[in-house]
N, C-alpha and C. Protein backbone atom coordinates (compact mmCIF):
# COMPACT_ATOMS: atom_id res chain seq x y z
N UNK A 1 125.11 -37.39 213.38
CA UNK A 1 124.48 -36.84 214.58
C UNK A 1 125.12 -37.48 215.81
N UNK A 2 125.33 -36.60 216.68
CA UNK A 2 125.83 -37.29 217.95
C UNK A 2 124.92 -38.15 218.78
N UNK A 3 125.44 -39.24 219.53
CA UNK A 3 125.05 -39.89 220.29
C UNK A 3 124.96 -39.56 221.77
N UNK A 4 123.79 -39.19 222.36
CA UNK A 4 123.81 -38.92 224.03
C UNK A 4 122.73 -39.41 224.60
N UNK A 5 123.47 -40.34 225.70
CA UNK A 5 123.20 -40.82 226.63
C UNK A 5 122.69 -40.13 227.89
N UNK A 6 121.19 -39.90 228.43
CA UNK A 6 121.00 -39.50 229.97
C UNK A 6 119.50 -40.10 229.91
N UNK A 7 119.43 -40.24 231.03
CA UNK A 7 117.91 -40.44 231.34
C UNK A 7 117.49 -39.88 232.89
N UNK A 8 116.43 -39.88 233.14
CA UNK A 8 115.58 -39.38 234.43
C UNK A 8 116.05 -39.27 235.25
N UNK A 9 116.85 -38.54 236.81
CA UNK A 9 117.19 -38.83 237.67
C UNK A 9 116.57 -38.09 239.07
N UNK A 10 115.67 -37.62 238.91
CA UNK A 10 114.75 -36.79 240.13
C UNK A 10 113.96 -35.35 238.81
N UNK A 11 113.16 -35.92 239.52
CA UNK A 11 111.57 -35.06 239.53
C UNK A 11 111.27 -34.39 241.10
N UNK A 12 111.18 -33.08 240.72
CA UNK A 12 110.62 -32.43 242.06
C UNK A 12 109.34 -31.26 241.43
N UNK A 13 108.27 -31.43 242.34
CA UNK A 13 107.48 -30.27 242.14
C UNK A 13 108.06 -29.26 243.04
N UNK A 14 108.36 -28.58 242.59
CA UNK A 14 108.72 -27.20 243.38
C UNK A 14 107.77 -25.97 243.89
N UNK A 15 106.92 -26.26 243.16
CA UNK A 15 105.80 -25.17 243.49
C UNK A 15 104.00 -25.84 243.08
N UNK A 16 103.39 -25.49 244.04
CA UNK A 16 102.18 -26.03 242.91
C UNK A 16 100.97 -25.21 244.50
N UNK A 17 100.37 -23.91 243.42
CA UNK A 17 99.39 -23.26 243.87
C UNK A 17 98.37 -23.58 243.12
N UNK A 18 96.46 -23.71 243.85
CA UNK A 18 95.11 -23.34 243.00
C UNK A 18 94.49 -22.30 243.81
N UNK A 19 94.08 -21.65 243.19
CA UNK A 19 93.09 -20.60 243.51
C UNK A 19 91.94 -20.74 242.48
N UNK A 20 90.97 -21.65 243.71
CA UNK A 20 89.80 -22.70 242.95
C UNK A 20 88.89 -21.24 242.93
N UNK A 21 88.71 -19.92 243.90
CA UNK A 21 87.62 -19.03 243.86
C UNK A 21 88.27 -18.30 242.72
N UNK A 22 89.10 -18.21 241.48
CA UNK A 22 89.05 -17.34 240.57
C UNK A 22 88.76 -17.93 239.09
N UNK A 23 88.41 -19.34 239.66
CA UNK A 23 88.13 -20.70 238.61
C UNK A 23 86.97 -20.26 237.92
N UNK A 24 86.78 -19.57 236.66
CA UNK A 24 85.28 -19.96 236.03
C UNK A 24 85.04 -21.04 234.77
N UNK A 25 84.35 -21.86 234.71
CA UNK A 25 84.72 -23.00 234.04
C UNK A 25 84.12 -22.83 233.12
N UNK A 26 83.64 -21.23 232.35
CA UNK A 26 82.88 -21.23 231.15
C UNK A 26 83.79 -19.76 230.71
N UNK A 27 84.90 -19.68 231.62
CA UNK A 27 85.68 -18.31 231.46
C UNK A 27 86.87 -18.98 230.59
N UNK A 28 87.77 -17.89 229.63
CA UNK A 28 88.42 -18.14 228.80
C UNK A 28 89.94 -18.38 230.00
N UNK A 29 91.09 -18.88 229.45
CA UNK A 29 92.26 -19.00 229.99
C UNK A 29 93.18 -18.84 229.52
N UNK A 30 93.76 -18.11 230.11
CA UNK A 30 95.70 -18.20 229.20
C UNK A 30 96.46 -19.02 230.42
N UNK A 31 97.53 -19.70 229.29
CA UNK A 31 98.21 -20.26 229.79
C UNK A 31 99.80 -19.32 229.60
N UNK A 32 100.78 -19.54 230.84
CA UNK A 32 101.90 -18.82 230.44
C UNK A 32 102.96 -19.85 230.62
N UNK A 33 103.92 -19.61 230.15
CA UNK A 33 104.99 -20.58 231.11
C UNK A 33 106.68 -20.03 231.27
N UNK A 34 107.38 -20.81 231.67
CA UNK A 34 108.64 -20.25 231.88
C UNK A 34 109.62 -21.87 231.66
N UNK A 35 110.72 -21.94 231.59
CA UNK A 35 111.68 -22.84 231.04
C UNK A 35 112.94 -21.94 231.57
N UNK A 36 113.51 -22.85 232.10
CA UNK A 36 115.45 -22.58 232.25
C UNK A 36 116.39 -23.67 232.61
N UNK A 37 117.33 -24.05 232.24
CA UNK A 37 118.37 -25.51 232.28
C UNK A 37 118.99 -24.84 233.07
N UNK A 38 119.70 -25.70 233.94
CA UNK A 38 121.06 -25.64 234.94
C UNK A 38 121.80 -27.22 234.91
N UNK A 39 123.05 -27.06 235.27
CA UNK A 39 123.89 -28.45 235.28
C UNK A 39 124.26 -28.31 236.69
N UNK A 40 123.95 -29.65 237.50
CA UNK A 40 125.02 -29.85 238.73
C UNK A 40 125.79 -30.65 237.77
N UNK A 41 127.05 -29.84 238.16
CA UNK A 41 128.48 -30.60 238.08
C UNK A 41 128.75 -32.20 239.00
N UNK A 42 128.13 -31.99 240.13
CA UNK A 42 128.64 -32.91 240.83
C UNK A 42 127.91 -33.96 240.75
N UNK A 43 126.83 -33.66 240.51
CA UNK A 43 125.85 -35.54 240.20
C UNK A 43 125.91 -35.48 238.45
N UNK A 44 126.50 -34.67 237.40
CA UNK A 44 125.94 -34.77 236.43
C UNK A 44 125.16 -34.72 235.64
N UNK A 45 124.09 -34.27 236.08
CA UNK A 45 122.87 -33.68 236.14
C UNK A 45 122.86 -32.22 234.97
N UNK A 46 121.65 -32.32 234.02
CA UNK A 46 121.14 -31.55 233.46
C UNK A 46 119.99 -31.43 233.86
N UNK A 47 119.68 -30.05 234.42
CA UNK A 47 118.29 -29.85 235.10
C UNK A 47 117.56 -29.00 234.37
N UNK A 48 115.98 -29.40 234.19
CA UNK A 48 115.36 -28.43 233.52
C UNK A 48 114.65 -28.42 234.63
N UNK A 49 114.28 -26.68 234.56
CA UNK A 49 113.37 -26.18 235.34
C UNK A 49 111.90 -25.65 234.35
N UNK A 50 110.81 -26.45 234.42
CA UNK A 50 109.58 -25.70 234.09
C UNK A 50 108.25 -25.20 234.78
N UNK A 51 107.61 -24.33 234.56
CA UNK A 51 106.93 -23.72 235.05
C UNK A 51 105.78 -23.10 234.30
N UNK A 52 103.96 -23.65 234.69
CA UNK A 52 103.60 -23.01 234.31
C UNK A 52 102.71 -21.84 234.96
N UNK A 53 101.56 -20.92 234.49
CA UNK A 53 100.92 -20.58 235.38
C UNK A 53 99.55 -20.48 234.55
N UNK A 54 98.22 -20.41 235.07
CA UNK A 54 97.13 -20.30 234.02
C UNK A 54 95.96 -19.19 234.76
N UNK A 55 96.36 -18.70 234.02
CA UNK A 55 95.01 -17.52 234.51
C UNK A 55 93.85 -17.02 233.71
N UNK A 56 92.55 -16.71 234.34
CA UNK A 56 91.26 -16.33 233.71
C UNK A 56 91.58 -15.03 232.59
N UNK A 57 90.84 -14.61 231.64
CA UNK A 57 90.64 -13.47 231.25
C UNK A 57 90.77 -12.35 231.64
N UNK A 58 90.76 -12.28 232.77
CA UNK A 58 90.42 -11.03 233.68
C UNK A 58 92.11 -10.60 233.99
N UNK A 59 92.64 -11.95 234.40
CA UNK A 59 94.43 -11.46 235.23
C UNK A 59 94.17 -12.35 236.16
N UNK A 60 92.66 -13.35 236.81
CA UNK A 60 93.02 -13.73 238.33
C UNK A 60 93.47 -15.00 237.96
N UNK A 61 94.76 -15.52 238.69
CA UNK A 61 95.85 -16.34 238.59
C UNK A 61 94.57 -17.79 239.47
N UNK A 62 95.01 -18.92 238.23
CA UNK A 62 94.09 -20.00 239.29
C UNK A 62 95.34 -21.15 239.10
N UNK A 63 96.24 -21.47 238.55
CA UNK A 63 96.97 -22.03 238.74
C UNK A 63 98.52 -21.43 238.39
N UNK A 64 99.29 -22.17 239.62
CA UNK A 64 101.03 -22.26 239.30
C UNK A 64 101.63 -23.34 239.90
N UNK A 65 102.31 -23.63 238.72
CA UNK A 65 102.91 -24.99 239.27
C UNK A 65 104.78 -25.18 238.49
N UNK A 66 105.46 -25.44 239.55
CA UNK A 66 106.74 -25.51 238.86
C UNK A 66 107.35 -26.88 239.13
N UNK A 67 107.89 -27.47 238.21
CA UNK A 67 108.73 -28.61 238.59
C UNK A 67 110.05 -28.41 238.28
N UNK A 68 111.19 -29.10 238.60
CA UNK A 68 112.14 -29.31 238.45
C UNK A 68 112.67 -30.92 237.94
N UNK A 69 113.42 -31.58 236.75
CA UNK A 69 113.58 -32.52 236.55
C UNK A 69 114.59 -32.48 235.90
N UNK A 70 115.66 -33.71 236.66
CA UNK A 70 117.08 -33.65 236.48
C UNK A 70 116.97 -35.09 235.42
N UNK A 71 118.10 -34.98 234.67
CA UNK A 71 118.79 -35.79 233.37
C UNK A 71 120.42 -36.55 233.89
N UNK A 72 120.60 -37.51 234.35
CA UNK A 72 121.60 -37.68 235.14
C UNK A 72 122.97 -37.96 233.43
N UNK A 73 123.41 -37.22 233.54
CA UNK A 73 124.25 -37.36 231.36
C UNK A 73 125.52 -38.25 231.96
N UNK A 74 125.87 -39.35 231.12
CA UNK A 74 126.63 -39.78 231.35
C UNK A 74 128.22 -39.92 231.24
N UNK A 75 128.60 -40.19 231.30
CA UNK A 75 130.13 -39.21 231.29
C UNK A 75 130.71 -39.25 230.25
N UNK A 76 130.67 -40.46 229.76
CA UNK A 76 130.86 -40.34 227.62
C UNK A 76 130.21 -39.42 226.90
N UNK A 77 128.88 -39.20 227.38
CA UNK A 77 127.91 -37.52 226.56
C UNK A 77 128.91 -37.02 227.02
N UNK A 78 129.09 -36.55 228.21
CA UNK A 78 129.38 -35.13 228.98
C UNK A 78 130.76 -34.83 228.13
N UNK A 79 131.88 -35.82 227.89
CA UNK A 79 132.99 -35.77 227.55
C UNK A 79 132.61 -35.06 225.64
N UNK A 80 132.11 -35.82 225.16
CA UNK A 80 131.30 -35.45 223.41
C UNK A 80 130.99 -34.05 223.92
N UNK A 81 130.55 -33.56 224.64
CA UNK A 81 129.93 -32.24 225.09
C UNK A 81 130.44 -31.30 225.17
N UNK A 82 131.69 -31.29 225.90
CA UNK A 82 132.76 -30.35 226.23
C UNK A 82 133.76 -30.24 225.08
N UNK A 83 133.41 -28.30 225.00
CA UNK A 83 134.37 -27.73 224.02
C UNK A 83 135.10 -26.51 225.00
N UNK A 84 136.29 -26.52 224.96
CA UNK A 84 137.45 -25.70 226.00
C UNK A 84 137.00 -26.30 227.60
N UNK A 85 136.18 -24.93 227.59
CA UNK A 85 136.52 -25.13 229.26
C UNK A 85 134.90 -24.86 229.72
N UNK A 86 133.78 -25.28 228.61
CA UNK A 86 132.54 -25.25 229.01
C UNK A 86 131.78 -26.57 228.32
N UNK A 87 130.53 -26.97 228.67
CA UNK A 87 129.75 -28.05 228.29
C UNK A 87 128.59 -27.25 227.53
N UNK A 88 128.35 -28.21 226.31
CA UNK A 88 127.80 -27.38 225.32
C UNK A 88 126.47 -28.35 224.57
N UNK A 89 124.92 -28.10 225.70
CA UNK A 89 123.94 -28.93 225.62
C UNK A 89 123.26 -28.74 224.05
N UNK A 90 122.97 -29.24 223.34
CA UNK A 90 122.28 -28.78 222.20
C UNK A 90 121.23 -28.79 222.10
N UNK A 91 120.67 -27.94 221.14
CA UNK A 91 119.38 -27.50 221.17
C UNK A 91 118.41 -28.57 221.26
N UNK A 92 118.52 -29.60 220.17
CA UNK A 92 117.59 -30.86 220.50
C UNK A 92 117.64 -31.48 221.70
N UNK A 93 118.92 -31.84 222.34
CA UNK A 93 118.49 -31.87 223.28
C UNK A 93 117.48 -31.78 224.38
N UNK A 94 118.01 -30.47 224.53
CA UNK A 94 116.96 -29.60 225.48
C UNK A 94 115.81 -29.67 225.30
N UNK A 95 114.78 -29.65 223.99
CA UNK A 95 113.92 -29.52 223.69
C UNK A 95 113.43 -31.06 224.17
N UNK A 96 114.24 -32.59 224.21
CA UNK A 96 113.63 -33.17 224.39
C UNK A 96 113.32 -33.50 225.89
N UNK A 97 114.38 -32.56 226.79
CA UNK A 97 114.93 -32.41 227.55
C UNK A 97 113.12 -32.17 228.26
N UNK A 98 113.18 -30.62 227.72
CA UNK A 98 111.94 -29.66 227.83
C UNK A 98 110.38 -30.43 228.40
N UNK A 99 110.64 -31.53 226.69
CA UNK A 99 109.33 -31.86 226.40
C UNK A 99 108.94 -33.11 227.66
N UNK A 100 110.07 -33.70 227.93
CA UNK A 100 109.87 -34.91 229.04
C UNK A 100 109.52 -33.39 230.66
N UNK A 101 109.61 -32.67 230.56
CA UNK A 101 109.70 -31.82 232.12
C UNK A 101 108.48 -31.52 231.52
N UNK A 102 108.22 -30.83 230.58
CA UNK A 102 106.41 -30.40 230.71
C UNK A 102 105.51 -31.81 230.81
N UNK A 103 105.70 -32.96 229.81
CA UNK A 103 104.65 -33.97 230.05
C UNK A 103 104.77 -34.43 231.53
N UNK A 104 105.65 -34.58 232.51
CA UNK A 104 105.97 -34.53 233.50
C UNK A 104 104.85 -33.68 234.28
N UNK A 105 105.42 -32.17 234.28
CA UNK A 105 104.36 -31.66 234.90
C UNK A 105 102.59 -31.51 234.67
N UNK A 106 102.67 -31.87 233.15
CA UNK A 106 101.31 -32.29 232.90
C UNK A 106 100.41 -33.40 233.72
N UNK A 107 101.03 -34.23 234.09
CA UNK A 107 101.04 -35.27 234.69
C UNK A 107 100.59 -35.21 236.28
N UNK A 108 101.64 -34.57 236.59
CA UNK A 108 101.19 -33.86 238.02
C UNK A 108 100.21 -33.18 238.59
N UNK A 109 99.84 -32.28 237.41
CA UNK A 109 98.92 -31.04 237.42
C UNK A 109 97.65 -32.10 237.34
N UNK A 110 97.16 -32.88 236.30
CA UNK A 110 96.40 -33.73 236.32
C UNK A 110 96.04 -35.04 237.67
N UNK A 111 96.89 -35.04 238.09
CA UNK A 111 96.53 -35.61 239.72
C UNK A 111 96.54 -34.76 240.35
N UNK A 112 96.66 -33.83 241.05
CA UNK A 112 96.61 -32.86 242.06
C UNK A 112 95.56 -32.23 241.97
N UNK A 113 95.18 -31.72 240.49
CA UNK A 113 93.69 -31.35 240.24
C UNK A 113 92.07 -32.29 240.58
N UNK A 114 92.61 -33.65 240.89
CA UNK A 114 91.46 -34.69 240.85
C UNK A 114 90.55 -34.24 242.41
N UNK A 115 89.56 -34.29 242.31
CA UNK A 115 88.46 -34.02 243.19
C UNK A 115 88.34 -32.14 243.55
N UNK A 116 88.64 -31.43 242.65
CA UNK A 116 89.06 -30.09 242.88
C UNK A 116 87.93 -29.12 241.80
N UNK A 117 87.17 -28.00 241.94
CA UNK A 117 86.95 -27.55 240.86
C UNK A 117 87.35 -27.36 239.64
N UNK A 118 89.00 -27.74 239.42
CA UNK A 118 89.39 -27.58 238.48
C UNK A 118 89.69 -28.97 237.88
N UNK A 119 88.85 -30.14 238.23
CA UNK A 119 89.30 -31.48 237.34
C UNK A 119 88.95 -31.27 236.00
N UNK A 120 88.72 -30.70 235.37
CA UNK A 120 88.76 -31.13 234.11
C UNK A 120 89.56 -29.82 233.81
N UNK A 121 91.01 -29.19 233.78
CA UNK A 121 91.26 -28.36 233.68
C UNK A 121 92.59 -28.80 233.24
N UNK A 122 93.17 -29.18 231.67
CA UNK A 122 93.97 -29.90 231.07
C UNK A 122 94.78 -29.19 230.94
N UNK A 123 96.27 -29.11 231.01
CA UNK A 123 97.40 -28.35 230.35
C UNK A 123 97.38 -29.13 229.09
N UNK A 124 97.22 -28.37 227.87
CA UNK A 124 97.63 -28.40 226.35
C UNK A 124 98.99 -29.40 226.07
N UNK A 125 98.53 -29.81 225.22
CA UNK A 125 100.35 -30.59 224.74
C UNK A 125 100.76 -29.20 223.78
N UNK A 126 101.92 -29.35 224.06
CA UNK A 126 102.42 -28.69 223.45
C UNK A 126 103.87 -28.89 222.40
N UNK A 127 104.28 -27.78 221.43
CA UNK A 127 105.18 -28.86 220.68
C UNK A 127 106.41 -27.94 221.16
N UNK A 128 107.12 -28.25 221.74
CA UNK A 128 108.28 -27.12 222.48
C UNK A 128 109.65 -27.37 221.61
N UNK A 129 109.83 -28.01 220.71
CA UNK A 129 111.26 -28.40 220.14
C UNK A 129 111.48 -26.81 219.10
N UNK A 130 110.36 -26.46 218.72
CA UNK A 130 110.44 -25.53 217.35
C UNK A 130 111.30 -23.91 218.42
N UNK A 131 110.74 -23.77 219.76
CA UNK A 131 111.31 -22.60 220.81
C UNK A 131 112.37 -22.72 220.83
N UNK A 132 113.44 -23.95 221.36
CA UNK A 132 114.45 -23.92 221.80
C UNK A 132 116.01 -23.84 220.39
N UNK A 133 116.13 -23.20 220.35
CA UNK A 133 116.83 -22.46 218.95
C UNK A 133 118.85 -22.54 219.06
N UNK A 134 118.79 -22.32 220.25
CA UNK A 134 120.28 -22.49 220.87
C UNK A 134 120.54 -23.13 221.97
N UNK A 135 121.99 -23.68 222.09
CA UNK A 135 122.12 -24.16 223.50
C UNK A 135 122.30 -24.15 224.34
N UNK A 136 122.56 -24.09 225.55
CA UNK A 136 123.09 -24.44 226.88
C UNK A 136 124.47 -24.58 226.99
N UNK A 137 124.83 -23.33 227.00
CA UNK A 137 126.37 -23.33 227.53
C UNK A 137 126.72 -23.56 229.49
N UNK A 138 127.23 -24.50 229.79
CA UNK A 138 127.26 -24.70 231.31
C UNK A 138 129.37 -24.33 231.24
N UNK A 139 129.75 -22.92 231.71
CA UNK A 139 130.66 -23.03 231.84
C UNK A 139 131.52 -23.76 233.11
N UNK A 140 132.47 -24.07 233.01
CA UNK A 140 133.50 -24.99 234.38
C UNK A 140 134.07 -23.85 235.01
């Protein structure tokens, strides 16, 4: 198994809406979400972008929240990485990639919610490694 090196290099919330009047706290919820990687070339950076949103039964949207959280890879990965003339993230990776950007935004969502109708309003753990199936091609 290969060896790769990156760790944490910026966390950004990018988005983070409540709509506390569509909140019913005995009403059912879906949760949705969204996931997409990007590489800056120039800091090195593997960025996952996640996003979730949670809405009532009905359709009315009471939360969205997106973060962004970069992986600064170090140039010995990056070099292991590159096949021709593109960088080639692997699936585990990503997934662990994934799983650090959702507990992340879990995290967030859970402070921002404090003193709000929606404090006790938990994003699920979830197990995200089994989704991510292929990799991340970042062509040059």
């Amino acid at each position: 198994m290969l060896e790769l090196y990156y760790q944490f290099s910026s966390i950004h919330l990018d988005q983070f809406a409540v709509f506390e009047d569509a909140f019913r706290i005995d009403g059912e919820k879906s949760l949705s979400s969204n996931l997409n990687f990007q590489f800056d070339e120039k800091s090195n950076q593997l960025i996952c972008c996640y996003g979730v949103q949670v809405s009532m039964n009905l359709g009315d949207m009471v939360l969205k929240a997106d973060v962004s959280c970069g992986f600064e890879v170090r140039d010995d990965s990056l070099v292991s990485l590159t096949k021709d003339d593109a960088i080639v993230f692997p699936a585990e990776m990503l997934g662990h990639v994934a799983s650090l950007s959702y507990s992340t935004l879990r995290g967030i969502v859970h402070t921002k919610l404090e003193g709000t109708k929606l404090h006790d309003l938990v994003l699920p753990l979830q197990n995200i490694y089994p989704n991510i199936t292929q990799p991340y091609v970042f062509r040059k």
